[in-house]
PDB file of N, CA and C in Angstrom:
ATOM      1  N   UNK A   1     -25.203   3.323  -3.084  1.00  0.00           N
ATOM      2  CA  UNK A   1     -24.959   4.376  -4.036  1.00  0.00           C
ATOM      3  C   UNK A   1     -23.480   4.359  -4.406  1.00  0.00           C
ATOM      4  N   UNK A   2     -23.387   4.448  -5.757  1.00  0.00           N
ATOM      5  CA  UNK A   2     -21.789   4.328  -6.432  1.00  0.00           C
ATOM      6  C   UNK A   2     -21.158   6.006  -6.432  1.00  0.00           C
ATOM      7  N   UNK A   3     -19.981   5.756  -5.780  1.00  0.00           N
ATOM      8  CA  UNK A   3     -19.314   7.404  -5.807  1.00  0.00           C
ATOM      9  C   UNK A   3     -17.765   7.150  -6.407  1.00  0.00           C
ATOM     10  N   UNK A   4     -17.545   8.707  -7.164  1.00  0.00           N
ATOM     11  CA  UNK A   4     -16.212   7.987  -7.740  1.00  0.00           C
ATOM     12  C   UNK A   4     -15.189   7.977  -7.081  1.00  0.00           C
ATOM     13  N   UNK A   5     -14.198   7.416  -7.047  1.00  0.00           N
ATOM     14  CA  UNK A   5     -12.691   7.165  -5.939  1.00  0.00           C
ATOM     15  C   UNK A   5     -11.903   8.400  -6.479  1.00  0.00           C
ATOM     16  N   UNK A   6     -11.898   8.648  -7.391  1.00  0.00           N
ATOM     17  CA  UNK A   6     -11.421   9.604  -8.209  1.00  0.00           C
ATOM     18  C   UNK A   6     -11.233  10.397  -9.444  1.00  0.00           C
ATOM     19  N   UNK A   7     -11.461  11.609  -9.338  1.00  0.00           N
ATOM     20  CA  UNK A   7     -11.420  12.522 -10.716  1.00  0.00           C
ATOM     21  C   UNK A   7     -10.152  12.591 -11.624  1.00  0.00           C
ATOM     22  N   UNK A   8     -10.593  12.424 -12.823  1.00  0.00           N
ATOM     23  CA  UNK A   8      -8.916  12.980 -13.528  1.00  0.00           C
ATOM     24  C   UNK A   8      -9.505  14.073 -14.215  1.00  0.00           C
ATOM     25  N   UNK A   9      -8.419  14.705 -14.622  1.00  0.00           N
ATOM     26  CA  UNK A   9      -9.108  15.995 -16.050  1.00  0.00           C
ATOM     27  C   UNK A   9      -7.808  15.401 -16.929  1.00  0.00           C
ATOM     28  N   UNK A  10      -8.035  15.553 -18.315  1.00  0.00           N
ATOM     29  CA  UNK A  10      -6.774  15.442 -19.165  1.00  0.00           C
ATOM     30  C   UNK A  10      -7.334  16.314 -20.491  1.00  0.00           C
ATOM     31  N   UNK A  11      -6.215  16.667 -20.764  1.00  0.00           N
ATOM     32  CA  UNK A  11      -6.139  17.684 -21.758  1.00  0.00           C
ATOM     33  C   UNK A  11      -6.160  17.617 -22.702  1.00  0.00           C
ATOM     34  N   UNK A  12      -6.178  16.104 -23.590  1.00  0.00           N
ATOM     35  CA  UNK A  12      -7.126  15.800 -24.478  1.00  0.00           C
ATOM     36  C   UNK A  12      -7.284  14.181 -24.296  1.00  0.00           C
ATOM     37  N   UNK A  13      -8.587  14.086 -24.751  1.00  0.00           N
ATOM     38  CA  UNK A  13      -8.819  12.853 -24.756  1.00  0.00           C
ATOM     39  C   UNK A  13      -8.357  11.516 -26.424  1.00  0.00           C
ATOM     40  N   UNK A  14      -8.219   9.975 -26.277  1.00  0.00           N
ATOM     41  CA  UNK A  14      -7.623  10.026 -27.054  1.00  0.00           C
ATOM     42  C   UNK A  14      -9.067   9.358 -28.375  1.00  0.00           C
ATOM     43  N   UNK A  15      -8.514   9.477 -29.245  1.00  0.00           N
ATOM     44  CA  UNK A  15     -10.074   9.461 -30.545  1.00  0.00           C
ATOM     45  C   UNK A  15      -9.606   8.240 -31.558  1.00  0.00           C
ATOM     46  N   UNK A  16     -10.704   7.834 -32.368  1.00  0.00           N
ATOM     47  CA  UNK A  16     -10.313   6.729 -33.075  1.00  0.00           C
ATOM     48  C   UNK A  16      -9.506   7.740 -34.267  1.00  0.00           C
ATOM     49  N   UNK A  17      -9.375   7.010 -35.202  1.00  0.00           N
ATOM     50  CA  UNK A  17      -8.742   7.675 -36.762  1.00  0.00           C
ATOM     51  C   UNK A  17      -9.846   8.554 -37.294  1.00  0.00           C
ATOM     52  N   UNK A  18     -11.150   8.023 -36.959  1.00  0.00           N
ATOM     53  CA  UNK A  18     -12.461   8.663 -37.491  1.00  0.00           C
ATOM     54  C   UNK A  18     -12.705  10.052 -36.652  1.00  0.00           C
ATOM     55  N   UNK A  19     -11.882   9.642 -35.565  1.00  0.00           N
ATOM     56  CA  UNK A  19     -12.634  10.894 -34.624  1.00  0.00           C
ATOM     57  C   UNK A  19     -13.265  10.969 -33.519  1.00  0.00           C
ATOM     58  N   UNK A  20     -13.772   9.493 -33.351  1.00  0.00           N
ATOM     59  CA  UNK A  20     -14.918   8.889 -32.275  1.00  0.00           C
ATOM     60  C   UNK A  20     -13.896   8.618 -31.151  1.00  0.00           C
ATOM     61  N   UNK A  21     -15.009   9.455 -30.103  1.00  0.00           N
ATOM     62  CA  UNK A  21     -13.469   8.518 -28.418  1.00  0.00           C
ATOM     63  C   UNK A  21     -13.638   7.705 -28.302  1.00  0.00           C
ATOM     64  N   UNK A  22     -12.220   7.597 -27.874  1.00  0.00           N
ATOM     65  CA  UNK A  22     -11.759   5.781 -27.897  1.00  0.00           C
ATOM     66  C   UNK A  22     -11.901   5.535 -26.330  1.00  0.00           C
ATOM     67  N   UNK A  23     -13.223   5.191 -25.922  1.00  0.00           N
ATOM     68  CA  UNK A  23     -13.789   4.776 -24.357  1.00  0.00           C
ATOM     69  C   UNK A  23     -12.832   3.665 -23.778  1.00  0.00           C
ATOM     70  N   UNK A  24     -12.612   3.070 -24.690  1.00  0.00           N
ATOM     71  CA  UNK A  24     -11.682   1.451 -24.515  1.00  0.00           C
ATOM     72  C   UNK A  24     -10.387   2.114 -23.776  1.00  0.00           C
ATOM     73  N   UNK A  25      -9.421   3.234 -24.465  1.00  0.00           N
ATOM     74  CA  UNK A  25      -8.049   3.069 -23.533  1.00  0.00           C
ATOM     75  C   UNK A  25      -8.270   3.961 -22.520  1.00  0.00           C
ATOM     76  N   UNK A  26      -9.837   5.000 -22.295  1.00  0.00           N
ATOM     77  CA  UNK A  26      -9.649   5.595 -20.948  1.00  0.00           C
ATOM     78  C   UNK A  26     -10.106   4.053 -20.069  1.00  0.00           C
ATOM     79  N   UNK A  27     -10.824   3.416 -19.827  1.00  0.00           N
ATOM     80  CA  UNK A  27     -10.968   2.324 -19.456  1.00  0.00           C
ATOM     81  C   UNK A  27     -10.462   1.452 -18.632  1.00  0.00           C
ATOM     82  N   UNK A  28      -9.373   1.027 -19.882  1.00  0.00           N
ATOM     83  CA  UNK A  28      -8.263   0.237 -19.555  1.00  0.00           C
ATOM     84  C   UNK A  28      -7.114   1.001 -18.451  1.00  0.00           C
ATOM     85  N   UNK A  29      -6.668   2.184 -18.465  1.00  0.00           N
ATOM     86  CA  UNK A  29      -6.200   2.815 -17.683  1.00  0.00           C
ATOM     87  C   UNK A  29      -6.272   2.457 -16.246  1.00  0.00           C
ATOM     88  N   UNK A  30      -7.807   2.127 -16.034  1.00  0.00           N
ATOM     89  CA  UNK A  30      -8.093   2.188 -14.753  1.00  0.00           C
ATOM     90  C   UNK A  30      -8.360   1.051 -14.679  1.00  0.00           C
ATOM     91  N   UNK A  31      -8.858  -0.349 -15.314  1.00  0.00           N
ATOM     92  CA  UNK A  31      -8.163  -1.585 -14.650  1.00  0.00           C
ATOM     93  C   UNK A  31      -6.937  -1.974 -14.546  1.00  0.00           C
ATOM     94  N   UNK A  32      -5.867  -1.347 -15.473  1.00  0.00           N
ATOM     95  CA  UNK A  32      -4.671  -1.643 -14.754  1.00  0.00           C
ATOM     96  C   UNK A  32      -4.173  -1.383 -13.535  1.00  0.00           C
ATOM     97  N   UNK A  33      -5.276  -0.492 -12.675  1.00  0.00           N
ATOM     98  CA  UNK A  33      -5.015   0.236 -11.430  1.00  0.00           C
ATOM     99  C   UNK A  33      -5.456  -0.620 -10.874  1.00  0.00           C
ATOM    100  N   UNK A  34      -6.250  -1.775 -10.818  1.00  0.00           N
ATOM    101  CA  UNK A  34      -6.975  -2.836 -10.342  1.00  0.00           C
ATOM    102  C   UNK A  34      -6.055  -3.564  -9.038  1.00  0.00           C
ATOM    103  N   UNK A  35      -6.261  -3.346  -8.007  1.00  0.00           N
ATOM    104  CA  UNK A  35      -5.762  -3.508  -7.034  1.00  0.00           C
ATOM    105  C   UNK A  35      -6.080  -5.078  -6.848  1.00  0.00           C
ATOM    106  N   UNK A  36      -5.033  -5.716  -5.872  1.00  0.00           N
ATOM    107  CA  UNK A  36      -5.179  -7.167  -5.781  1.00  0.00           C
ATOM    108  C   UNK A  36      -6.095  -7.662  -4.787  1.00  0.00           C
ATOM    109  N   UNK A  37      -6.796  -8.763  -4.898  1.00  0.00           N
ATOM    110  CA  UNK A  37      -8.051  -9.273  -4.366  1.00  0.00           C
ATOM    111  C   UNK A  37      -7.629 -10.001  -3.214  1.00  0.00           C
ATOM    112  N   UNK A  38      -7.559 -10.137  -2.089  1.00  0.00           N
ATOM    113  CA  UNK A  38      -7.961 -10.039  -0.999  1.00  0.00           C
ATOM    114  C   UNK A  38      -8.777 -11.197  -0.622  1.00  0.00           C
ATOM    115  N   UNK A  39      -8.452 -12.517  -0.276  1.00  0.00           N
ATOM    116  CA  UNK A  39      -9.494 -13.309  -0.033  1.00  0.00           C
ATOM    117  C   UNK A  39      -9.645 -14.111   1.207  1.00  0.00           C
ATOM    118  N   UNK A  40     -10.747 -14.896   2.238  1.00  0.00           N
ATOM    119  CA  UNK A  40      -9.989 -15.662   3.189  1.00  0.00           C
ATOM    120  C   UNK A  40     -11.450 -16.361   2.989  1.00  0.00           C
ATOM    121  N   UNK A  41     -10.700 -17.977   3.482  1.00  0.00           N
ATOM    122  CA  UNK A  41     -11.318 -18.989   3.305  1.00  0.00           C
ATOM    123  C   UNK A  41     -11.704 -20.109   4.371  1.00  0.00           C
ATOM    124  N   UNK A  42     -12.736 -20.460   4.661  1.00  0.00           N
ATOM    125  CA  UNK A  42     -12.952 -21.282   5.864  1.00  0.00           C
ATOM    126  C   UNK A  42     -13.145 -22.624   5.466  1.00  0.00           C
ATOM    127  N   UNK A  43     -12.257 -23.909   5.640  1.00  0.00           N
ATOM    128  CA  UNK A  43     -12.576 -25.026   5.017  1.00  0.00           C
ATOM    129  C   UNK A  43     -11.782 -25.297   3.947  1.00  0.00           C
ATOM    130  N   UNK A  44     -10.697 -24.779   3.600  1.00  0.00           N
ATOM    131  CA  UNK A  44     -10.172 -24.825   2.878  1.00  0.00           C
ATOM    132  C   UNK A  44      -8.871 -25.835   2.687  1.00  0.00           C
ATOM    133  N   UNK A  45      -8.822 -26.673   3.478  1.00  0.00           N
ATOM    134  CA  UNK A  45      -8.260 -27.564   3.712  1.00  0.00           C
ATOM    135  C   UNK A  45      -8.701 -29.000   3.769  1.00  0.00           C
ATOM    136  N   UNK A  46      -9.815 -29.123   2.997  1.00  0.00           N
ATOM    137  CA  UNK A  46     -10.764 -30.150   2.909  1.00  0.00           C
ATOM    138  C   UNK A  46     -10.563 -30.429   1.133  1.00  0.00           C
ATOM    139  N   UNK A  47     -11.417 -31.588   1.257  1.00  0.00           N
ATOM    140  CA  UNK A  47     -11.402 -31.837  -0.850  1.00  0.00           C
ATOM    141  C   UNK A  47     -11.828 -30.553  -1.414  1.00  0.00           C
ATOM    142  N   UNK A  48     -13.139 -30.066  -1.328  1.00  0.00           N
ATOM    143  CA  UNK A  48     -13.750 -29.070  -1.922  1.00  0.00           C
ATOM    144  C   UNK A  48     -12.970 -28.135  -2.179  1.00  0.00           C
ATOM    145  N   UNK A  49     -13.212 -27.543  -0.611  1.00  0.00           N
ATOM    146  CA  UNK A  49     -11.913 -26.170  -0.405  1.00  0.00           C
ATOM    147  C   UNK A  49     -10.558 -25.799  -0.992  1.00  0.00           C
ATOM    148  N   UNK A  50      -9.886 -27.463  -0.471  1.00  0.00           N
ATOM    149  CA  UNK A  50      -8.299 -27.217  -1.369  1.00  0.00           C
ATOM    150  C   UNK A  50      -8.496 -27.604  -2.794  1.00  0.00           C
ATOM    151  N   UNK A  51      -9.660 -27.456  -3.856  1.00  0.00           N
ATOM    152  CA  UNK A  51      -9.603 -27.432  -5.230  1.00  0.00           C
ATOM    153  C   UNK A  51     -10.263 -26.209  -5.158  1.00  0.00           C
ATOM    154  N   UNK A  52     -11.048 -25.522  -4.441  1.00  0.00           N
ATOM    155  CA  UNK A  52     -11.364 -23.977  -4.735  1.00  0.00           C
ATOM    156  C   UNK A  52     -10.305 -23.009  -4.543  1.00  0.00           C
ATOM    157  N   UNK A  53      -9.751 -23.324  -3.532  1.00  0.00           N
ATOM    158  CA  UNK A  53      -8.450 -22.380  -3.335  1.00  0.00           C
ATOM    159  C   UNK A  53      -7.409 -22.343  -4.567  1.00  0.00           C
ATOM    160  N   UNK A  54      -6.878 -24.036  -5.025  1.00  0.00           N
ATOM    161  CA  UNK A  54      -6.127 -23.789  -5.547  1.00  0.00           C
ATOM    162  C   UNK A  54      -6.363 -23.510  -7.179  1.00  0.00           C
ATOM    163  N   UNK A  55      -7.550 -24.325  -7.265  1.00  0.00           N
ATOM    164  CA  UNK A  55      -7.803 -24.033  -8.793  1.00  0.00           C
ATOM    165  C   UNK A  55      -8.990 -23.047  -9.473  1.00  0.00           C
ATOM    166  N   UNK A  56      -9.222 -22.161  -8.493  1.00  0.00           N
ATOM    167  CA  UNK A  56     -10.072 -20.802  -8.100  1.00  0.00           C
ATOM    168  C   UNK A  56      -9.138 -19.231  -8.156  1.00  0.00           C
ATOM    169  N   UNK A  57      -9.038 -19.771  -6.575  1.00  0.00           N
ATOM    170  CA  UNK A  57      -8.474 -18.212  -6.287  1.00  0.00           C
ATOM    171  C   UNK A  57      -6.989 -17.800  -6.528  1.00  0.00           C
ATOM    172  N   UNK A  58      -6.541 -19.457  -6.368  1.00  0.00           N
ATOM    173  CA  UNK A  58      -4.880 -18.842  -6.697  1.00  0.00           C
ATOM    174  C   UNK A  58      -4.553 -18.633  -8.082  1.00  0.00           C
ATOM    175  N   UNK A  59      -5.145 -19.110  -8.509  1.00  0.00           N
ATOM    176  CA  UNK A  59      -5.175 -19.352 -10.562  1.00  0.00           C
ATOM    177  C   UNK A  59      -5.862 -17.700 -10.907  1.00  0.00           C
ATOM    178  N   UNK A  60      -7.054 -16.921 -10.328  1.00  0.00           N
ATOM    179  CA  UNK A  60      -7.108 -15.664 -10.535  1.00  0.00           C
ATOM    180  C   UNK A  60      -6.163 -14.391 -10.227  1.00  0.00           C
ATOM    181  N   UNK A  61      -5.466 -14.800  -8.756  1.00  0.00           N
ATOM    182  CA  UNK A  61      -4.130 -14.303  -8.337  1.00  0.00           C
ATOM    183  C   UNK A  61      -4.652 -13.165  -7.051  1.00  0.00           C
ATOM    184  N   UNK A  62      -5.926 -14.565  -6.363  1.00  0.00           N
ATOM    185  CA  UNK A  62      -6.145 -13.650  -5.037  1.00  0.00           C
ATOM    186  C   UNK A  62      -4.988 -14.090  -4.096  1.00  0.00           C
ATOM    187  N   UNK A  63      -5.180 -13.131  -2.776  1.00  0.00           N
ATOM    188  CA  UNK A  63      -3.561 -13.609  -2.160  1.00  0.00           C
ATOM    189  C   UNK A  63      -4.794 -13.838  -0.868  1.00  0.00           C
ATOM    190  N   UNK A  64      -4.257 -15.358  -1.008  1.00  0.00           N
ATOM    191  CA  UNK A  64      -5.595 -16.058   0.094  1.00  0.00           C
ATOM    192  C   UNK A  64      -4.703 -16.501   1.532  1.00  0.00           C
ATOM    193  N   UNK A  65      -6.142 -15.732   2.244  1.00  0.00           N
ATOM    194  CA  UNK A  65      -5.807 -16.302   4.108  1.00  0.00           C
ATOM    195  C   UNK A  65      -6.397 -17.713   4.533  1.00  0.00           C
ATOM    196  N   UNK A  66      -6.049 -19.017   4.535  1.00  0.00           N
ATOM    197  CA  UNK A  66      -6.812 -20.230   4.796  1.00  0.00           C
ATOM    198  C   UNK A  66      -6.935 -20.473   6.298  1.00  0.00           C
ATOM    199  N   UNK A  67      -8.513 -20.535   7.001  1.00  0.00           N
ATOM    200  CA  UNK A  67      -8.084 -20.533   7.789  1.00  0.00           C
ATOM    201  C   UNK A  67      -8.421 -22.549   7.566  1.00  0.00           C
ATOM    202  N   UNK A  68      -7.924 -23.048   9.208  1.00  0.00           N
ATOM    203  CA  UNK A  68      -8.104 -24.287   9.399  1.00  0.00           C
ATOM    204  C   UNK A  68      -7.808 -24.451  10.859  1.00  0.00           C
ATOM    205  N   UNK A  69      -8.616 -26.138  10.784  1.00  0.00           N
ATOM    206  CA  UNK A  69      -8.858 -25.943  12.308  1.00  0.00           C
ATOM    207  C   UNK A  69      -7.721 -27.575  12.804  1.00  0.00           C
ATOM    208  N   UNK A  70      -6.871 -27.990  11.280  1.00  0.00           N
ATOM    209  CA  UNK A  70      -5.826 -29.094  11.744  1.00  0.00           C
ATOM    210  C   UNK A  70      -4.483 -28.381  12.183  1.00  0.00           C
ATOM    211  N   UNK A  71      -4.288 -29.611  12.943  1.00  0.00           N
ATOM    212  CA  UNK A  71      -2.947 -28.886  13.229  1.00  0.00           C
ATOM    213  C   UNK A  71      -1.668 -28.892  12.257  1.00  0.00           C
ATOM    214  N   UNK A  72      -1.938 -29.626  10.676  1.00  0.00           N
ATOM    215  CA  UNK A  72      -0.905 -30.203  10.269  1.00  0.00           C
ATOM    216  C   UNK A  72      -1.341 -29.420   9.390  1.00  0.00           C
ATOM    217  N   UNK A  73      -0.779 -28.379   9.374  1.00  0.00           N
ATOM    218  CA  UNK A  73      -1.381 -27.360   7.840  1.00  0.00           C
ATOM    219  C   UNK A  73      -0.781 -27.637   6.310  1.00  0.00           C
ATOM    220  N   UNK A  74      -0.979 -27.918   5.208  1.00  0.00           N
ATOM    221  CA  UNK A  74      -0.720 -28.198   4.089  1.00  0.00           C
ATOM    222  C   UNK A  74       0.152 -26.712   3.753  1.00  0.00           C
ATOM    223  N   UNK A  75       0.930 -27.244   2.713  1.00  0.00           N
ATOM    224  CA  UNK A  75       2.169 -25.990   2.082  1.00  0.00           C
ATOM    225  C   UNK A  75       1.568 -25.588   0.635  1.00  0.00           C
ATOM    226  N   UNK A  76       0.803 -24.970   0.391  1.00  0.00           N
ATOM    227  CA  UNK A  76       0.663 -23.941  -0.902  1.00  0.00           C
ATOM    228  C   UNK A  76       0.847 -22.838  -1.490  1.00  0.00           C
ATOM    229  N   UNK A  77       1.884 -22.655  -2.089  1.00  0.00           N
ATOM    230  CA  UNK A  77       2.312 -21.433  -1.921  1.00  0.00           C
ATOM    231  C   UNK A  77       1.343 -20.608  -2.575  1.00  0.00           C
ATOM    232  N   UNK A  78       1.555 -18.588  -2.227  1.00  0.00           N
ATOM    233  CA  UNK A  78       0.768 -18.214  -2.452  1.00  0.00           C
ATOM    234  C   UNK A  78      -0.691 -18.245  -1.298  1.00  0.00           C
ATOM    235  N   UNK A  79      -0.693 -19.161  -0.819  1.00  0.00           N
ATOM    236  CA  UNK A  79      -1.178 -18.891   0.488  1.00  0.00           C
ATOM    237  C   UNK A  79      -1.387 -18.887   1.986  1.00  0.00           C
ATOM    238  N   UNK A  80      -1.245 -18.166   2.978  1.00  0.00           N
ATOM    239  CA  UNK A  80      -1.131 -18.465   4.106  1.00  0.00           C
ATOM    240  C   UNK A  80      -2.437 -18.925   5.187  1.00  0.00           C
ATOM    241  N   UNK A  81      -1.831 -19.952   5.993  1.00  0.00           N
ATOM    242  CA  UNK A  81      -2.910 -20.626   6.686  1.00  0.00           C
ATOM    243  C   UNK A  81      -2.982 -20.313   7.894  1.00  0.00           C
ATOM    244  N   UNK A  82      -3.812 -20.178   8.636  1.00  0.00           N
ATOM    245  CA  UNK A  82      -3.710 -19.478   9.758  1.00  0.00           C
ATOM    246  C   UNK A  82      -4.858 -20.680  10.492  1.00  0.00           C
ATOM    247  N   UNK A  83      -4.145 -21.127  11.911  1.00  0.00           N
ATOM    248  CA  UNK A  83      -4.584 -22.609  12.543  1.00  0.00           C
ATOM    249  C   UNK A  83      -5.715 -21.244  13.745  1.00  0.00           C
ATOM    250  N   UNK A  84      -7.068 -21.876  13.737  1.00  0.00           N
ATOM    251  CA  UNK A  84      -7.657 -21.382  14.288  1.00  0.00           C
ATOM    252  C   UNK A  84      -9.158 -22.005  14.821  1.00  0.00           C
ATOM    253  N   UNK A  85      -9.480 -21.278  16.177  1.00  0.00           N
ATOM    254  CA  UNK A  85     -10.502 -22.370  17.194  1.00  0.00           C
ATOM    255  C   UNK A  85     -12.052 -21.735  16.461  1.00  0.00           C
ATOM    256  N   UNK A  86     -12.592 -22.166  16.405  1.00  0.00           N
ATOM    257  CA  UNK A  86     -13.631 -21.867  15.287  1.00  0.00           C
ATOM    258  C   UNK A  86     -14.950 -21.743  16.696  1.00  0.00           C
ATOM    259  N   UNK A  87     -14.519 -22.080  18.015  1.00  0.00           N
ATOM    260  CA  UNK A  87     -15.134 -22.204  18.929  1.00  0.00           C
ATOM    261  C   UNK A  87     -15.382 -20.865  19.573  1.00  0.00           C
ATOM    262  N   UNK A  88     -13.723 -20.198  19.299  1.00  0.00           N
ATOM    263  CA  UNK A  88     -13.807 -18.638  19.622  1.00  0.00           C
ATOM    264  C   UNK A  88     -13.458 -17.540  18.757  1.00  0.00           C
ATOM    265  N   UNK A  89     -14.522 -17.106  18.169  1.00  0.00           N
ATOM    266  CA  UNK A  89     -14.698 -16.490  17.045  1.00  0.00           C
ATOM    267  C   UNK A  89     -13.599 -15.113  16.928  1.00  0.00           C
ATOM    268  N   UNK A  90     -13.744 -14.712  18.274  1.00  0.00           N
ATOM    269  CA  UNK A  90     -12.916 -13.432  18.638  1.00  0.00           C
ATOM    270  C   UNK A  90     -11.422 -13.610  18.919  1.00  0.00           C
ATOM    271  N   UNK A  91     -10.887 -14.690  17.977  1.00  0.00           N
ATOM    272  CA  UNK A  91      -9.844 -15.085  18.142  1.00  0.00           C
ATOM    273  C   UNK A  91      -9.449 -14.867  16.936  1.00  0.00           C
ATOM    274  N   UNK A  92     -10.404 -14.803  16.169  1.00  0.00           N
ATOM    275  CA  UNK A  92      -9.858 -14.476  14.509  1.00  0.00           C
ATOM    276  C   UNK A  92     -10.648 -13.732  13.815  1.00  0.00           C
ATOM    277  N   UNK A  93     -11.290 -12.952  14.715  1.00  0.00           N
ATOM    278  CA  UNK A  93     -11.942 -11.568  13.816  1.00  0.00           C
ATOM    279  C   UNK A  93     -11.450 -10.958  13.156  1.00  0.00           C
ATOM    280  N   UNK A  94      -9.690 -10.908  13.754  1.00  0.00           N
ATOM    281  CA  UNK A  94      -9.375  -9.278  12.997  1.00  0.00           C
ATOM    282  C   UNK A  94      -8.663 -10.015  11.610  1.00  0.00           C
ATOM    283  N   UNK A  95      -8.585 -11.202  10.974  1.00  0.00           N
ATOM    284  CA  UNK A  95      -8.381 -11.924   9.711  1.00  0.00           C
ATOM    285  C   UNK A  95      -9.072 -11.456   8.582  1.00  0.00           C
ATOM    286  N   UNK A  96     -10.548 -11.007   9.202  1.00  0.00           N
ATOM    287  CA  UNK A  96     -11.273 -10.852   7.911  1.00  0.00           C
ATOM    288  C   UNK A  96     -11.429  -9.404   7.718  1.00  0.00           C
ATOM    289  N   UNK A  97     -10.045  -8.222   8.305  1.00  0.00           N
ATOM    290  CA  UNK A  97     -10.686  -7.204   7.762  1.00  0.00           C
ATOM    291  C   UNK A  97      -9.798  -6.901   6.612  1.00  0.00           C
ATOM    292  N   UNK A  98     -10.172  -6.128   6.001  1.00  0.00           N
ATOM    293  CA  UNK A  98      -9.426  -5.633   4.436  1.00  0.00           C
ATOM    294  C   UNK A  98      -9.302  -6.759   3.810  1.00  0.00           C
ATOM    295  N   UNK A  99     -10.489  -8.183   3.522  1.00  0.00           N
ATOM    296  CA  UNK A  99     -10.492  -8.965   3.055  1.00  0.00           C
ATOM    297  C   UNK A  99     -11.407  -8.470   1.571  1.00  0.00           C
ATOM    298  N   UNK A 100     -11.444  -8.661   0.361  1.00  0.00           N
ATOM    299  CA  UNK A 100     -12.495  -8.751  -0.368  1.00  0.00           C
ATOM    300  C   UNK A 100     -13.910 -10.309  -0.716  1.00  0.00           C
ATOM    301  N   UNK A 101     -13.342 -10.922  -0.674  1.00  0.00           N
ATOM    302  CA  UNK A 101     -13.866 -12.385  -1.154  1.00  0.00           C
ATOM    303  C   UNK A 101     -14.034 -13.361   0.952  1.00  0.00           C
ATOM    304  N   UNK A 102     -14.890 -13.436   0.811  1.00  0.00           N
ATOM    305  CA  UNK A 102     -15.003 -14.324   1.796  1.00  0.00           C
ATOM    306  C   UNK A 102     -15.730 -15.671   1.924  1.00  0.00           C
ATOM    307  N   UNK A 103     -15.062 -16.913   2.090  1.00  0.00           N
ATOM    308  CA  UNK A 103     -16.065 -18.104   1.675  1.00  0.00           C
ATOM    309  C   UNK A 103     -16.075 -19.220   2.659  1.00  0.00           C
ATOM    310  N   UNK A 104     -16.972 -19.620   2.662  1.00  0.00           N
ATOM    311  CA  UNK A 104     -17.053 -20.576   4.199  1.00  0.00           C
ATOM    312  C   UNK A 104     -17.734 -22.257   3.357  1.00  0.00           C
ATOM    313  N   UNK A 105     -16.734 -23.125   2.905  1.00  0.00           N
ATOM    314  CA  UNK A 105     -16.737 -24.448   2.616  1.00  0.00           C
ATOM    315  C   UNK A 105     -17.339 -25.151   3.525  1.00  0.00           C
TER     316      UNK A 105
END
């Protein structure tokens, strides 16, 4: 079920030349509030992965967590890599919270 994050009231709303509301700039208002995306990636250090990361998520302007399991981590900026045992999961649980996007290559 969808609930709203928040109410506004405003004291007038704004109208075309004709008169008709203009739905478009209350709208827009609130994707400019559009908070930044949040992403973390498993595999991402592979062919696939490092062309999804870079020509995916960094090109949309998510701020990506990579994890990987080499020890020689690649430099991309824009995102941080985090070297991790994929053997013990509870070693990198707390990576994926306040993540939005999650993808496993």
């Amino acid at each position: 079920m969808k609930c709203p994050k928040s109410i506004d009231f405003e004291e007038e709303l704004p109208r075309h030349p004709t008169g008709k509301l203009y739905k478009r700039l209350l709208k827009d208002r609130y994707w400019e509030k559009k908070t930044t995306l949040y992403s973390i990636v498993a595999g991402s250090t592979g062919l696939v992965g490092s062309e999804l990361v870079k020509g995916k998520f960094v090109s949309l302007g998510h701020v990506v967590t990579a994890l990987t399991r080499r020890k020689t981590i690649p430099t991309l900026e824009q995102v941080e890599y985090k070297f991790v045992d994929y053997e013990k999961p509870s070693s990198f649980e707390h990576l994926f919270q306040n993540k939005n996007t999650y993808l496993y290559v």
